[in-house]
Every structure is written in structure tokens, then in C-alpha cells.
Protein backbone atom coordinates (compact mmCIF):
# COMPACT_ATOMS: atom_id res chain seq x y z
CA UNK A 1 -27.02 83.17 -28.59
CA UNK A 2 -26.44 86.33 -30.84
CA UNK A 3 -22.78 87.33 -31.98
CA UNK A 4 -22.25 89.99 -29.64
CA UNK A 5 -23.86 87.68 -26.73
CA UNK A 6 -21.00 85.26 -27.96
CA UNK A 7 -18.40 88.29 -27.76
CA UNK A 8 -19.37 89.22 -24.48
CA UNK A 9 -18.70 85.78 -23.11
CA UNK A 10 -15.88 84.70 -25.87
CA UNK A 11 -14.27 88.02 -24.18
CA UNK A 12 -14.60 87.75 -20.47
CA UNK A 13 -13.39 83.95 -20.93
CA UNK A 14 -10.23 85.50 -22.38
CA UNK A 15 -9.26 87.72 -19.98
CA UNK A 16 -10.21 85.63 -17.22
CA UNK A 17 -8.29 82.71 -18.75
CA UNK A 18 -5.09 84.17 -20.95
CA UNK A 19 -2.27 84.25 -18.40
CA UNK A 20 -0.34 87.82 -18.65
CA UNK A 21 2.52 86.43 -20.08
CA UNK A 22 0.80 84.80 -23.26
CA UNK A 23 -0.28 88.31 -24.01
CA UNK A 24 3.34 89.50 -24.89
CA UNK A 25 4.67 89.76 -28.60
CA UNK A 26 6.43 86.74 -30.06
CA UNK A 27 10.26 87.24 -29.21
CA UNK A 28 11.48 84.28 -30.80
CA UNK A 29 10.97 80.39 -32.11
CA UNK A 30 10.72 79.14 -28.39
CA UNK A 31 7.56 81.09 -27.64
CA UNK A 32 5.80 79.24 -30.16
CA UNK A 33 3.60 76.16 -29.06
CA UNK A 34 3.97 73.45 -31.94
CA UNK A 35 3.12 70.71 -29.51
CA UNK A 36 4.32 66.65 -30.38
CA UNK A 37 4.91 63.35 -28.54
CA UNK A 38 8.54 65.50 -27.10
CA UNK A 39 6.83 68.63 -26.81
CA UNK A 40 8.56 70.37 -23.71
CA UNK A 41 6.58 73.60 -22.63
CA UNK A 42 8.87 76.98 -22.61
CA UNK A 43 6.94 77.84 -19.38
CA UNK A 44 3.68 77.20 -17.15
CA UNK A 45 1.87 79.40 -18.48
CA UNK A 46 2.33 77.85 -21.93
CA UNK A 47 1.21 74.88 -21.07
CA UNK A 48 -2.03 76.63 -18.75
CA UNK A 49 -2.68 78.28 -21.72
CA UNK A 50 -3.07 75.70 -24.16
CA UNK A 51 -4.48 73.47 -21.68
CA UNK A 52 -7.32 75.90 -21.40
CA UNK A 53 -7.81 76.33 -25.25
CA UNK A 54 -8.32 72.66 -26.20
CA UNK A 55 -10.89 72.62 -23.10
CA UNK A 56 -12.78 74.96 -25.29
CA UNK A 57 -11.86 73.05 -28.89
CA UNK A 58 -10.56 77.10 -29.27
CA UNK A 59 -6.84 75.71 -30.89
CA UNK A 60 -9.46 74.39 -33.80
CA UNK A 61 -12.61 76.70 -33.37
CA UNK A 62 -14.34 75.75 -36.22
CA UNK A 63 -13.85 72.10 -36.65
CA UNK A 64 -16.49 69.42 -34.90
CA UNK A 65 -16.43 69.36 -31.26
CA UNK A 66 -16.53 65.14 -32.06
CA UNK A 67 -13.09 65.51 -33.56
CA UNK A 68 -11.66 67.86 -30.76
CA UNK A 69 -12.98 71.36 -31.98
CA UNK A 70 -15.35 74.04 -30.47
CA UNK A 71 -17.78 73.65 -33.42
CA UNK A 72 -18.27 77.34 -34.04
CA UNK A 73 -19.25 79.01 -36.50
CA UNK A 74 -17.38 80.94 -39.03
CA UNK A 75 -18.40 84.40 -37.63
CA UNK A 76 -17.68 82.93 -33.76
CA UNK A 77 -14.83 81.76 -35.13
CA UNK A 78 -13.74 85.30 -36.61
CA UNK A 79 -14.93 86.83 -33.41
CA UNK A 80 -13.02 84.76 -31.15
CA UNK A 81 -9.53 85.69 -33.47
CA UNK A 82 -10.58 89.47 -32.76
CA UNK A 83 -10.43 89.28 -29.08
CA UNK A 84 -7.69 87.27 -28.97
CA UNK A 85 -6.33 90.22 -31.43
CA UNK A 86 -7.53 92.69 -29.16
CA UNK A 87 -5.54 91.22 -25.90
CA UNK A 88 -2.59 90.89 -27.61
CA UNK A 89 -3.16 87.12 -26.93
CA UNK A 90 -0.84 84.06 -28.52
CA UNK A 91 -1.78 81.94 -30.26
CA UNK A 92 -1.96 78.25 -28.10
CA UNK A 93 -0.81 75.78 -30.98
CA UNK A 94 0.80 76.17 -33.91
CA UNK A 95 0.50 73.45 -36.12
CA UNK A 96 0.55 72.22 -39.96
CA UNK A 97 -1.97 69.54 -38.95
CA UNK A 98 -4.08 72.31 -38.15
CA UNK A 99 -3.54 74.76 -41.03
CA UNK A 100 -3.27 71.53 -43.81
CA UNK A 101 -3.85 68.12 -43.03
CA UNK A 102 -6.98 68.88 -40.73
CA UNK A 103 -8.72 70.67 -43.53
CA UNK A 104 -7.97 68.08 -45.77
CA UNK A 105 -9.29 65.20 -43.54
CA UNK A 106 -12.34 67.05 -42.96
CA UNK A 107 -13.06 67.03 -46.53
CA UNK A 108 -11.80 63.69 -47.79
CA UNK A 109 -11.21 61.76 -44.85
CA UNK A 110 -13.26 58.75 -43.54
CA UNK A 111 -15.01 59.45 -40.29
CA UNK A 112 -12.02 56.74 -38.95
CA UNK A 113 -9.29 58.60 -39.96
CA UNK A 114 -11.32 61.55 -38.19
CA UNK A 115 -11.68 60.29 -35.22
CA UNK A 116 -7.93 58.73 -35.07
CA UNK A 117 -6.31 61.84 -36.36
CA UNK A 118 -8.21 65.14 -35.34
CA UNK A 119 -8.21 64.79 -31.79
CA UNK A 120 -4.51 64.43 -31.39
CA UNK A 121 -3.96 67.29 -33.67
CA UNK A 122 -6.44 69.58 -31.91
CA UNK A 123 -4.87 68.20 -28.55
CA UNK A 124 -1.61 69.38 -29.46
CA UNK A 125 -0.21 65.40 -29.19
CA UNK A 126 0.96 64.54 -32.48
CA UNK A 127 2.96 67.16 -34.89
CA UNK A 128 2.89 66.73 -38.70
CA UNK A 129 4.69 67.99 -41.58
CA UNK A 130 4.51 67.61 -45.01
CA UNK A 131 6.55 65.65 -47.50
CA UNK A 132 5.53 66.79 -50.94
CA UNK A 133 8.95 68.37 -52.85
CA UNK A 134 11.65 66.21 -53.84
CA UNK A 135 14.70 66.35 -55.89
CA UNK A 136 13.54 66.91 -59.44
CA UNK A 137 9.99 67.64 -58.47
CA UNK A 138 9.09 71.41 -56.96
CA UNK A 139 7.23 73.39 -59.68
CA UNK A 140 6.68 70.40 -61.33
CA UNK A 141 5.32 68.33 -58.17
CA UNK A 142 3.16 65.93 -60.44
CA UNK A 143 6.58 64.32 -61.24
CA UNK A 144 7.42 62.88 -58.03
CA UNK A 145 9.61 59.38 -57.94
CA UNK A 146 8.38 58.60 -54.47
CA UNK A 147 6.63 55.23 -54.89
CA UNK A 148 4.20 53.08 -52.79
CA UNK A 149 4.07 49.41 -53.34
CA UNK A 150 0.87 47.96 -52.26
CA UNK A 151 1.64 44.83 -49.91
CA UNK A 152 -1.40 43.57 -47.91
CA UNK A 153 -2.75 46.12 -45.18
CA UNK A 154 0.17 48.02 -46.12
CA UNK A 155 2.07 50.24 -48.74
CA UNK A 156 6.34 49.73 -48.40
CA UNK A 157 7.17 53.33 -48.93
CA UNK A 158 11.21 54.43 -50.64
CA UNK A 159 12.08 57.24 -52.03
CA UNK A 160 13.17 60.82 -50.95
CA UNK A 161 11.18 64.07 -49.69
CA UNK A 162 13.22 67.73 -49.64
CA UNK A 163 12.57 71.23 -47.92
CA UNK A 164 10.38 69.01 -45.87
CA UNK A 165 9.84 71.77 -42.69
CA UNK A 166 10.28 70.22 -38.85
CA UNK A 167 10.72 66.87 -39.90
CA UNK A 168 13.18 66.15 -37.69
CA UNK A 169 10.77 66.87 -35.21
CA UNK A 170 7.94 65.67 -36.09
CA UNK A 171 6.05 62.52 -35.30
CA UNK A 172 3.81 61.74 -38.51
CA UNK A 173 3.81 63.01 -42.07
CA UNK A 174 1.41 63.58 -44.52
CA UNK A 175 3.00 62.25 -48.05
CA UNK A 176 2.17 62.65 -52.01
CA UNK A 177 3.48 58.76 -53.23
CA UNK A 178 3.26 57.15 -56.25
CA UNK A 179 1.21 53.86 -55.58
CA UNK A 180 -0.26 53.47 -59.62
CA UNK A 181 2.75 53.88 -61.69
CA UNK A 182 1.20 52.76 -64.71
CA UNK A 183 -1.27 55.75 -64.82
CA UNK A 184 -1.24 59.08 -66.23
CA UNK A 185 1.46 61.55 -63.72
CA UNK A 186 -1.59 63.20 -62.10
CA UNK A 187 -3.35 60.20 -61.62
CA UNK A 188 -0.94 57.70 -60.58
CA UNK A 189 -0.73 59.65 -56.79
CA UNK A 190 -1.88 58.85 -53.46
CA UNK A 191 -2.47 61.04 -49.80
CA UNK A 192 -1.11 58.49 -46.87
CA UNK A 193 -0.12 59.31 -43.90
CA UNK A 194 2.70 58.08 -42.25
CA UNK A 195 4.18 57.33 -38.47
CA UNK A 196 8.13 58.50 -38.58
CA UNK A 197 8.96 56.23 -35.79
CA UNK A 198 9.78 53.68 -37.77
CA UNK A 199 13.08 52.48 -38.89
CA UNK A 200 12.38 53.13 -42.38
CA UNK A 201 12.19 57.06 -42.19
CA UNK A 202 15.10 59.22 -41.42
CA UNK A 203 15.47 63.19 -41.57
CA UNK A 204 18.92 65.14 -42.17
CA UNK A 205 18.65 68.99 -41.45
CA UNK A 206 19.33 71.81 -44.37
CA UNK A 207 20.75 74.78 -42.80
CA UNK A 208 20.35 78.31 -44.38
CA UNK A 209 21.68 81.58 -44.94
CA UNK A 210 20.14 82.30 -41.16
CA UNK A 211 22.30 79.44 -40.14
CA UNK A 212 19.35 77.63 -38.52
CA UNK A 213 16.43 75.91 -40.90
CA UNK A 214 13.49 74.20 -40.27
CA UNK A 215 13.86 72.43 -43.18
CA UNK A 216 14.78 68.83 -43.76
CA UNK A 217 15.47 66.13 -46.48
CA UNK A 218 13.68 63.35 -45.33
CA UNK A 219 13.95 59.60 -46.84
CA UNK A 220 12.16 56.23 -46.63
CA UNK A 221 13.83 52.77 -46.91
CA UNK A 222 11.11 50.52 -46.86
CA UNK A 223 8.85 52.41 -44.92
CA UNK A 224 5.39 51.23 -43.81
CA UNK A 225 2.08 53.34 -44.71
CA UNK A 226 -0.92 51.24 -43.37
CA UNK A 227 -3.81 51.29 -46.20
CA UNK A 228 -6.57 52.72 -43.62
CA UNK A 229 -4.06 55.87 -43.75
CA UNK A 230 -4.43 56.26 -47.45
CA UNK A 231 -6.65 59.73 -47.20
CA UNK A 232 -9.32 59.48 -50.17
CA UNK A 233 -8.88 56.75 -53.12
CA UNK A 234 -5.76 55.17 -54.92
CA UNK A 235 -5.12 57.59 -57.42
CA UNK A 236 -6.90 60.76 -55.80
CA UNK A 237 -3.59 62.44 -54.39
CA UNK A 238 -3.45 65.22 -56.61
CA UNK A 239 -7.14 66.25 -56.05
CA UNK A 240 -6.69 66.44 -52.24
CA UNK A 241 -3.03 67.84 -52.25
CA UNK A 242 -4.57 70.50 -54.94
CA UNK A 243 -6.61 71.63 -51.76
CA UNK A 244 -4.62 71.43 -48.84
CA UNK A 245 -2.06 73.68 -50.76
CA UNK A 246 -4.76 76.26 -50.72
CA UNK A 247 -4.47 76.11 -47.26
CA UNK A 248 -1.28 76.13 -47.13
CA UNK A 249 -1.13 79.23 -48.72
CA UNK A 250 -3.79 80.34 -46.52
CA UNK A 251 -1.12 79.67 -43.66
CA UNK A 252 1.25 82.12 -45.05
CA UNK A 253 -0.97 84.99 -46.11
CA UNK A 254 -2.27 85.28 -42.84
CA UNK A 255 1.24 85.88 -41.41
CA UNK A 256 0.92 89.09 -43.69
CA UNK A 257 -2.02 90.24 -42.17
CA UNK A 258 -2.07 88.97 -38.48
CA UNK A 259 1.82 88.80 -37.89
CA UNK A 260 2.55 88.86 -34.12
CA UNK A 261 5.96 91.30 -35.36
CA UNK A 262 5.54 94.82 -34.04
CA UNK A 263 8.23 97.23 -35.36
CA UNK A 264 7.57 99.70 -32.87
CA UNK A 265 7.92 97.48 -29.92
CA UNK A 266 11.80 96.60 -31.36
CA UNK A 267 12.11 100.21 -31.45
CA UNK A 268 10.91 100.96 -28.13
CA UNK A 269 13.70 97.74 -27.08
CA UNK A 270 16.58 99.43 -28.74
CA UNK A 271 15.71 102.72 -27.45
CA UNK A 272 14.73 104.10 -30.91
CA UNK A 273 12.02 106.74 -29.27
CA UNK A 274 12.17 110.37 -28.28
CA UNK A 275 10.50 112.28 -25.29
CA UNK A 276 7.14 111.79 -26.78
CA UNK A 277 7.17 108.28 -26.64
CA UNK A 278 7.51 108.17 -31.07
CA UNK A 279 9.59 106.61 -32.94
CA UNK A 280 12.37 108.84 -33.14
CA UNK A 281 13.05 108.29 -37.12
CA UNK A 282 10.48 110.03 -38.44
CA UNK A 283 10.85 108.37 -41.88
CA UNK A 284 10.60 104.95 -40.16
CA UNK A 285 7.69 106.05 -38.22
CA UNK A 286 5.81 107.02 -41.86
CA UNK A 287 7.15 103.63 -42.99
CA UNK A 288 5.50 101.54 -39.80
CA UNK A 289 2.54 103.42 -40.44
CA UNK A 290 2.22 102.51 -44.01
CA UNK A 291 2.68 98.68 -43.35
CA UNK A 292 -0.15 98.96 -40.52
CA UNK A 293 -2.73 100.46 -43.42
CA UNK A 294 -1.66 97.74 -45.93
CA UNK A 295 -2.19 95.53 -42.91
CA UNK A 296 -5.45 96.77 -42.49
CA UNK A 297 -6.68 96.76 -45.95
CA UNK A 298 -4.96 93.21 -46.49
CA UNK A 299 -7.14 91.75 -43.63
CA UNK A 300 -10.52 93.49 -45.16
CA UNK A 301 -9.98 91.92 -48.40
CA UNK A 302 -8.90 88.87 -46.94
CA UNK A 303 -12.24 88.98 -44.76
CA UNK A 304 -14.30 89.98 -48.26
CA UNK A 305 -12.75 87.11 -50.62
CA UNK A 306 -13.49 84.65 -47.45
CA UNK A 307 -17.64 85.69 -47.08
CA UNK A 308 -17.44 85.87 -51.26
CA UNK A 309 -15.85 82.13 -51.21
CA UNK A 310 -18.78 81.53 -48.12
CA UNK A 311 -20.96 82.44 -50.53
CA UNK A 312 -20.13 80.23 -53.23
CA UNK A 313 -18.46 82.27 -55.25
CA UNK A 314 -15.19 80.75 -54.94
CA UNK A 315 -11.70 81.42 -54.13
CA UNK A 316 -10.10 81.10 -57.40
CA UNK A 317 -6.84 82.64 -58.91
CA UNK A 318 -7.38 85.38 -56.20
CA UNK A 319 -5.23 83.18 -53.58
CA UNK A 320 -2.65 83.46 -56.08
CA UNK A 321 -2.80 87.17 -55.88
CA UNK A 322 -2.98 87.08 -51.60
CA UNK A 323 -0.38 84.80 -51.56
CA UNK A 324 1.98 87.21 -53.25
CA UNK A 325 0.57 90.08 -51.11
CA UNK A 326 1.12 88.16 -47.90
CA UNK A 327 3.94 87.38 -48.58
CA UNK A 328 5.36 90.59 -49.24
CA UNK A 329 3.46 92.40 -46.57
CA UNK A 330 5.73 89.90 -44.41
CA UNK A 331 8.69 90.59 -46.14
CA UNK A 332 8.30 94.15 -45.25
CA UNK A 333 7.28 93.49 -41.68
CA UNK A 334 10.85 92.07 -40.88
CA UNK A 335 12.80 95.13 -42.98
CA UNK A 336 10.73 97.34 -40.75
CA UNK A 337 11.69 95.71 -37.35
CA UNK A 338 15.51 95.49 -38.68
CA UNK A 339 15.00 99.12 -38.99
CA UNK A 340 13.56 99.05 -35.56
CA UNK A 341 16.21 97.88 -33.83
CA UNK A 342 19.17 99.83 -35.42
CA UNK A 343 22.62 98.34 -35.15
CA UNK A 344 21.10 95.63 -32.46
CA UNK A 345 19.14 94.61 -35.10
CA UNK A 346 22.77 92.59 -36.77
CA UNK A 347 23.43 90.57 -33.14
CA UNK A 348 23.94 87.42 -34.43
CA UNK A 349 24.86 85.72 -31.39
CA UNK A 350 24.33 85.95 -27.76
CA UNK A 351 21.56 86.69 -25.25
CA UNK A 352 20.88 90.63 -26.11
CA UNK A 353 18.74 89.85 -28.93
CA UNK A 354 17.48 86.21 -28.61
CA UNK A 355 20.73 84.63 -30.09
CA UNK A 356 20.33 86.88 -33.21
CA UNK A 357 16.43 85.98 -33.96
CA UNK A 358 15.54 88.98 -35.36
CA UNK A 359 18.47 88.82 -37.92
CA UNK A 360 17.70 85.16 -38.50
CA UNK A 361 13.74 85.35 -38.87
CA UNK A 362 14.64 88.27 -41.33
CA UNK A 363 16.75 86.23 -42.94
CA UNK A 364 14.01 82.97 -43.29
CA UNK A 365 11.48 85.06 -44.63
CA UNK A 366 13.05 85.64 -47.82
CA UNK A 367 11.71 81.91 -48.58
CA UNK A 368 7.97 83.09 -47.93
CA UNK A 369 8.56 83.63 -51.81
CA UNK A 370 8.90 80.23 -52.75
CA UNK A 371 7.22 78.25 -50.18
CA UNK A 372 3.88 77.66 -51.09
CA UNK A 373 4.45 78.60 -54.33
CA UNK A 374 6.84 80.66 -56.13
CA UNK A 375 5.82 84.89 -56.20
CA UNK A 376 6.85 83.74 -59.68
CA UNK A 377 4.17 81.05 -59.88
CA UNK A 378 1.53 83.52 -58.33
CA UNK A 379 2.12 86.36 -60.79
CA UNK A 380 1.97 84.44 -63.81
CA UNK A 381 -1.31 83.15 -62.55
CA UNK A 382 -3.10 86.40 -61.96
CA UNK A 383 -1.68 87.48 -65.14
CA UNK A 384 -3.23 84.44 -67.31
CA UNK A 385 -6.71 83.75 -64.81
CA UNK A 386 -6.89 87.26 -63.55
CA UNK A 387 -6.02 90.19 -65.91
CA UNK A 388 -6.63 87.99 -68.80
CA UNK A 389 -2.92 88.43 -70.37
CA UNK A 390 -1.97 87.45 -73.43
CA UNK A 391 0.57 84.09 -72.57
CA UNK A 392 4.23 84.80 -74.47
């Protein structure tokens, strides 16, 4: 089948299949689909919707259709995300074992852990998140005190993870533990995954400034980490949490580009327009047009470093440099739709503006610049790798 033989079809399935209301902008943390064991669906049609997706193996296009994906390739793939673009369509699952853990089992899992772990994630059954940070060890993640004491079949897991996002609603995590403490920092680190319903993990929330958080400190007391969910060799933790952060950052640059957030539909909410159907503020309407050409160009070069990387030229310090553009591309998306919506913009409470989301989400993306990576980090990166600086 050619491309635009698979666009013809990939589009007809879409409108045929995407019910009306998944074709509406994200209004607020509820329309989002991040699936789990105590998933509860917003609506019908959320649950139709992804339902129909993971028929397809469309919530992981590209993966294997033996491990729950649609096997596509990475032009289908693209082409599929630009009619879904085009319609205005959700997306059906949200998920870090798609953006992370999947990528990283695909690489350095056994077929095993494949089989037992892919599905479920592509299913939308099990939720993951990530316990990496820890008190004493951000920046400096190689110096985490978590430790893993091999016991039989099993590591006994203690120690503390921090910033660790949805754990308290998660159902499995995906940990960096120390299991060979007599090696080297970087060495001495192992990938397992583990099952939070255990007695031996607990969560506590961390609220923010936006007085909600998805962020958690999470802590093991004796926890249990089989070893046939140790992902890659004793030791090889830093290698394979090296590349799942690329995708992690991956995650967050392509909220720059493809963020659902339209500025002019807050406007049009707040009743920011004028007879013409405009944006009434004509220096907010050059300011929303700016951010959709930075948009546009972000997503080219996105699309260019991707088919350079394709073609084996590799990625490189360059993600630094999209992370920080992502990043602040999203940053500027929420200003804007503040902006937008005028004084209804500062609701902090109450039903008129989704109990204050918009203030709230404005609020939470401040921390795009240190999840992921520090803008910090990412500039003093493409300074050394990329411009060739002279260090201080």
C-alpha cells in the first residue's frame, strides 16, 4: 500500500471512528485518558474511543503488533498523527509507559518482559511512573542511595524516590536502584520494575504553587522487585535510563509543538472577539500568531532532526537544544491563553473555568524547566557539544 493509499484509509477510519466529542480541545486534567487497574472513563465516548484505538494498536502505532501495537511504519506512523491533527482528534492514552518505559523495553528488554509488559501498556491496563530523583540525587542522579539487595528470585528494595509524577496513582514503577554497591556510581545501577501493590511501597503527595501536583515522594520498606523484572543486566541501569530520558524529553518537546492549548479558543470563551470574529486585542492576536509560526517551524525541525537521527546520523546534543525550545514554546502557550481569557483567566475556584485549570496548568508549567532536565542543564550542553564554547 503507498502512503497516500494509507492516508486515504488511515483518514476515513478516523472520521468514521473518532466520536464528535473526542474532537474538542483539552479543557482540563479529566479529559485526559491515562488508563490503570482504577481507571474510571470521564465519558462513553472516552472509553469508545480508546477502545477503538488499541483495536488498531493506534495508542502505540509503531511498536509490534505481537506486543499490542499497529506495527507501522515511521512515515504511517507520522501520517496517522497528521489526521488525527487535522480532526482536531485526542489523543486515546496518555501514558509514561508509552512515551518511556515502552521504548526502553523495546530496546533492552527480553522478549518476556515484552510480552508481559507491552500489551498492558498499549491496552491502557497498567499505568507507570518513574522513580528516578531522590533526596540528594537530581542533577547528580548517578548518586542515588536507593539500594537493591539480591535475595533469591528477588531484590528487597528500601530507600526513597521524590518528584516521582502520579505515583499515587499508579500501579507499577519503573526504578534506578543500587543492586552492586561495591562498583563504580555509574556502574553499580540497575532498571527493575516494580508492582506498587505491595505493602512495601507507599506514596505521599507534594502539592505546588497550583495547589494541586502530580507529584509524589514515594518510599520502599522492604519492597519486592522479582529478578525477571530487572530490564537489561546487573549493573546496566545507567545505560538504559541514559535512553529512556531521551524520551522523556521527547515527551515534553512535543507538548511544544503539538500542544492541544488553543489561545484563541479561550478567547473566543471569554468573549475576547469583535464583529469579525478576531481576537479583539490586536497585540494578542500578533502574539498568537507568532507562537503558531514558532509552532510550525518547531515541528519542521523536529520532523528534520527525527529523518537525520532515521538516518543514522544521530540525535545528539540537539535534544538538549529542543528540549529547551519545547519547553519554552509551552511556556508561552499558557501566557498566551492567560491572555486569552482576560480576568477569567485568575478563577481559581469554581465551575466557570474548570475549578481554576487554566490558572493551575499555567502555573505547573513553570516546572517544564526542570523536569527532564534543567533549561540550565540544556544550555550548558549546547554551549559545550554544540557551539563549541570555551567551559569557565
Amino acid at each position: 500500500m503507498s502512503l497516500e493509499e494509507f492516508r486515504a484509509e488511515t483518514r476515513a477510519w478516523l472520521e468514521a471512528n473518532c466520536p464528535d466529542s473526542m474532537r474538542t480541545p483539552i479543557s482540563g486534567e479529566g479529559d485526559i485518558c491515562w488508563g490503570g487497574r482504577d481507571w474510571k472513563f470521564k465519558s462513553e465516548d472516552q472509553r469508545l474511543w480508546l477502545e477503538r484505538m488499541v483495536s488498531k494498536g493506534w495508542t502505540v502505532p509503531a511498536w509490534p503488533t505481537e506486543y499490542g501495537g499497529g506495527g507501522l511504519s515511521k512515515d504511517e506512523a507520522f501520517v496517522l498523527k497528521e489526521e488525527m491533527k487535522r480532526i482536531g482528534a485526542r489523543s486515546p492514552l496518555d501514558s509514561f509507559g508509552i512515551w518511556m518505559l515502552g521504548p526502553a523495553l523495546l530496546k533492552f528488554g527480553t522478549h518476556e518482559q515484552k510480552l508481559e509488559h507491552l500489551p498492558p501498556i498499549a491496552r491502557g491496563e497498567i499505568r507507570w511512573c518513574q522513580g528516578y530523583s531522590e533526596p540528594g540525587a537530581g542533577s547528580d542522579l548517578a548518586s542515588l542511595r536507593t539500594k537493591g539487595v539480591l535475595d533469591g528470585d528477588h531484590y528487597t528494595v528500601n530507600g526513597q524516590k521524590v518528584w516521582t509524577s502520579y505515583a499515587d496513582k499508579s500501579d507499577w514503577i519503573f526504578a534506578l536502584v543500587r543492586t552492586e554497591p561495591d562498583a563504580p556510581k555509574h556502574e553499580g545501577i540497575s532498571f527493575l520494575l516494580i508492582d506498587m501493590a505491595q505493602d512495601g511501597v507507599s506514596t505521599k503527595p507534594i502539592k505546588l504553587i497550583s495547589g494541586k501536583s502530580p507529584f509524589c515522594e514515594t518510599f520502599f520498606d522492604d519492597a519486592k522487585a522479582l529478578v525477571k523484572n530487572r530490564v537489561g543486566d546487573a549493573g546496566q541501569g545507567w545505560t538504559i535510563a541514559k535512553y529512556l530520558l531521551s524520551h522523556e524529553r521527547a515527551s515534553i518537546v512535543s507538548e511544544g509543538a503539538f500542544g492541544g492549548l488553543n489561545p484563541i479558543t479561550a478567547a473566543k470563551a471569554s468573549g475576547e472577539m469583535d464583529e469579525d470574529g478576531k481576537l479583539a486585542d490586536p497585540i494578542l492576536r500578533g502574539e498568537v500568531a507568532k507562537l503558531t509560526i514558532d509552532g510550525l517551524a518547531f515541528e519542521a525541525t523536529m520532523r528534520r532532526v527525527k529523518e537525520e537521527a532515521d538516518h543514522g546520523e544521530g540525535v545528539g546534543a540537539r535534544a538538549s537544544a529542543l528540549k529547551y525550545l519545547g519547553t519554552e514554546l509551552n511556556k508561552r502557550r499558557h501566557e498566551l491563553n492567560m491572555s486569552a481569557l482576560g480576568s477569567d483567566g485568575l478563577l481559581w475556584e469554581g465551575d466557570a473555568e474548570s475549578d481554576g485549570d487554566p490558572a493551575r496548568n499555567w502555573l505547573r508549567a513553570r516546572a517544564n524547566s526542570i523536569e527532564g532536565g534543567t533549561s540550565e542543564i540544556q544550555l550548558n550542553i549546547v554551549a559545550k557539544r554544540v557551539l563549541e564554547l570555551p567551559g569557565g
